[in-house]
Structure formats: C-alpha cells, structure tokens
C-alpha atoms as a PDB file:
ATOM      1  CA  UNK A   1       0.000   0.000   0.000  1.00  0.00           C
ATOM      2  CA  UNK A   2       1.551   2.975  -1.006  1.00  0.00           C
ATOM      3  CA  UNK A   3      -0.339   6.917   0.066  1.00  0.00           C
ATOM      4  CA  UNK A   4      -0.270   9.525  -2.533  1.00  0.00           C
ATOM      5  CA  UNK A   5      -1.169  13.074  -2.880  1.00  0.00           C
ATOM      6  CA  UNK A   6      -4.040  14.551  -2.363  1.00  0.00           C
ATOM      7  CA  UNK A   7      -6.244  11.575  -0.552  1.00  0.00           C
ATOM      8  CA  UNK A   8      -5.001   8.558  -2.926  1.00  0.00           C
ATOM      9  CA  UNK A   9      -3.841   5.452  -1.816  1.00  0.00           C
ATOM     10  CA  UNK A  10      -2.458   2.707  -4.033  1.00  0.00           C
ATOM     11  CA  UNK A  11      -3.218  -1.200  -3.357  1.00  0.00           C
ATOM     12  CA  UNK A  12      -1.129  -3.248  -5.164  1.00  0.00           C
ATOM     13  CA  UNK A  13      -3.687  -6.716  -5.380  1.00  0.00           C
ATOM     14  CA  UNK A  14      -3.342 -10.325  -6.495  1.00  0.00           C
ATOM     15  CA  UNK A  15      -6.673 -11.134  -8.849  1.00  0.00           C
ATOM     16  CA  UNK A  16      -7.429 -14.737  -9.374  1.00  0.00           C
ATOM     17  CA  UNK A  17     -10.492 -15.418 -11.610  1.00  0.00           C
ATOM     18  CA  UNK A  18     -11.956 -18.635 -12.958  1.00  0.00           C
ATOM     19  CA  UNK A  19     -15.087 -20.023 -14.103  1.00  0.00           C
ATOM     20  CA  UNK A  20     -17.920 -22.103 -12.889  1.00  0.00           C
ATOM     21  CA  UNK A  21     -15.709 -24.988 -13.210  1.00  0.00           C
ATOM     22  CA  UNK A  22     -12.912 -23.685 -11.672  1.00  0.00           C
ATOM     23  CA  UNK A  23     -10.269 -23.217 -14.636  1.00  0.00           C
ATOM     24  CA  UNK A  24      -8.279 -20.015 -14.693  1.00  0.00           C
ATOM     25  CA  UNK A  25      -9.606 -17.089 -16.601  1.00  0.00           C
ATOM     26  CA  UNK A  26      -7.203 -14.274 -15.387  1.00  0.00           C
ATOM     27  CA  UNK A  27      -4.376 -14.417 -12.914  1.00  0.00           C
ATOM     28  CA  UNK A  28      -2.607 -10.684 -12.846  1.00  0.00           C
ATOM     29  CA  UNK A  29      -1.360  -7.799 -10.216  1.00  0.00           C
ATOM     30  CA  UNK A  30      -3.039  -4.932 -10.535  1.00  0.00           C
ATOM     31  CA  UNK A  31      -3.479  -1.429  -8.283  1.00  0.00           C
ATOM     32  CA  UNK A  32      -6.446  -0.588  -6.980  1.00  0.00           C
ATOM     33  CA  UNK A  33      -6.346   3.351  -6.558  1.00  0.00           C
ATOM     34  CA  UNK A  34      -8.657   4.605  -3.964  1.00  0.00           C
ATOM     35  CA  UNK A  35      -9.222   8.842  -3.905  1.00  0.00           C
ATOM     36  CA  UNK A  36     -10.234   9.191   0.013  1.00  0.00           C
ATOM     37  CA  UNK A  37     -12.295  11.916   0.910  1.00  0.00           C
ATOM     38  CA  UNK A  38     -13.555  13.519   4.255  1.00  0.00           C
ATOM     39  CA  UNK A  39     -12.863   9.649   5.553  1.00  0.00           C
ATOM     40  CA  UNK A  40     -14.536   7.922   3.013  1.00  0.00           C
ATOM     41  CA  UNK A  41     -13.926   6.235  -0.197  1.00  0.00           C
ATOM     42  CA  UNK A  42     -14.996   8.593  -3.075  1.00  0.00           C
ATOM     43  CA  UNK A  43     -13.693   6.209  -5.660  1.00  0.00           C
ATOM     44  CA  UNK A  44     -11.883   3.265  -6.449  1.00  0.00           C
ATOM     45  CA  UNK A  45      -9.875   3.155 -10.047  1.00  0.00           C
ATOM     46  CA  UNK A  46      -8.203  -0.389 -11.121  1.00  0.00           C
ATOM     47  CA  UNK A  47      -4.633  -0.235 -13.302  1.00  0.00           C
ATOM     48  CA  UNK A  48      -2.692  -2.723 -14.513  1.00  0.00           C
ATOM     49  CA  UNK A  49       0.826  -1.901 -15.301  1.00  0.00           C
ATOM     50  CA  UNK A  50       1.208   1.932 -16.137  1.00  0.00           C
ATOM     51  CA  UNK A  51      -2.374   2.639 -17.433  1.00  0.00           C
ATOM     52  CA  UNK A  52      -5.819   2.047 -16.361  1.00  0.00           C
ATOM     53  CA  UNK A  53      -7.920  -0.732 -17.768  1.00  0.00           C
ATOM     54  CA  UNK A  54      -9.969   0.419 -20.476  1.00  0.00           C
ATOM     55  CA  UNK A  55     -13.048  -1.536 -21.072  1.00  0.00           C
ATOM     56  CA  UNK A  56     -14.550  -5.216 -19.803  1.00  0.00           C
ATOM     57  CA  UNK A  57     -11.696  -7.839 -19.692  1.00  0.00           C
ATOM     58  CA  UNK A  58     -11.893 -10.892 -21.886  1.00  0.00           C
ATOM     59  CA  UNK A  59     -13.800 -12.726 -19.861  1.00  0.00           C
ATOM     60  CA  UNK A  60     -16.929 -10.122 -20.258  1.00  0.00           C
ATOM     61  CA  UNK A  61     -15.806  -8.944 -24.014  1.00  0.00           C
ATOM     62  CA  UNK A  62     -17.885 -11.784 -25.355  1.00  0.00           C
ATOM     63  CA  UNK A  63     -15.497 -13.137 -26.716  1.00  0.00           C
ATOM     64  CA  UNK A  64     -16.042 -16.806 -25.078  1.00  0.00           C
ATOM     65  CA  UNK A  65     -13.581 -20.217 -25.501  1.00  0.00           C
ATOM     66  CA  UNK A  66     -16.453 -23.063 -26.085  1.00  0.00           C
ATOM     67  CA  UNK A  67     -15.783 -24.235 -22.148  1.00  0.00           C
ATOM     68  CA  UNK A  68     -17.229 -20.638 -20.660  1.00  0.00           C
ATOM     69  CA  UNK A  69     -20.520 -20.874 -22.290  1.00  0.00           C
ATOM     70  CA  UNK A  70     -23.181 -22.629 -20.409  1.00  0.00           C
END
C-alpha cells in the first residue's frame, strides 16, 4: 500500500479469476487506486501496469472459448 497526494492510496492486489468450473480465466497484479475523501472512499480506479484498464476484460468482451458458455 503505497499513500499519494491529495487523498489517494495505491493497493497493489493479487486477482485470481476462474469459471464455474474452476479453470483459470485471469491471474494478474493490478493497483487498486482509492481517492479518500472527508474519511470515506470517493472512488476506487483499477490499473494494470502503467495505465488504467480500459473496457470489460476478456472474460466479459464476449469473446467466449467453447468451455465458458453454459
């Protein structure tokens, strides 16, 4: 956890994801960047790397392997 200016505080996280039957979908470190204000969360942004996500990951893009669809 690292505090930055202004009321931010970075959370660096470990985000396993699978599927219904339990096979890996996404396993990545990310930061979750909460802005802090008068004591409470205002806002929570996620980035990966040096820039923010942009968009649904693949495993909400639609984009589906055979084993993901029900």
């Amino acid at each position: 956890m690292v505090e930055r200016e202004a009321g931010k505080t970075d959370v660096k996280v470990h985000q396993l994801v699978k599927n219904l039957k339990g096979d890996v979908l996404s396993d990545t470190e990310l930061l979750h960047v909460y802005t802090i204000a008068n004591g409470l969360i205002e806002r929570m942004d996620i980035k990966e790397g040096e820039g923010a996500l942009e968009g649904p990951s693949a495993a909400f893009s639609g984009e589906h392997s055979p084993e993901m669809i029900p």
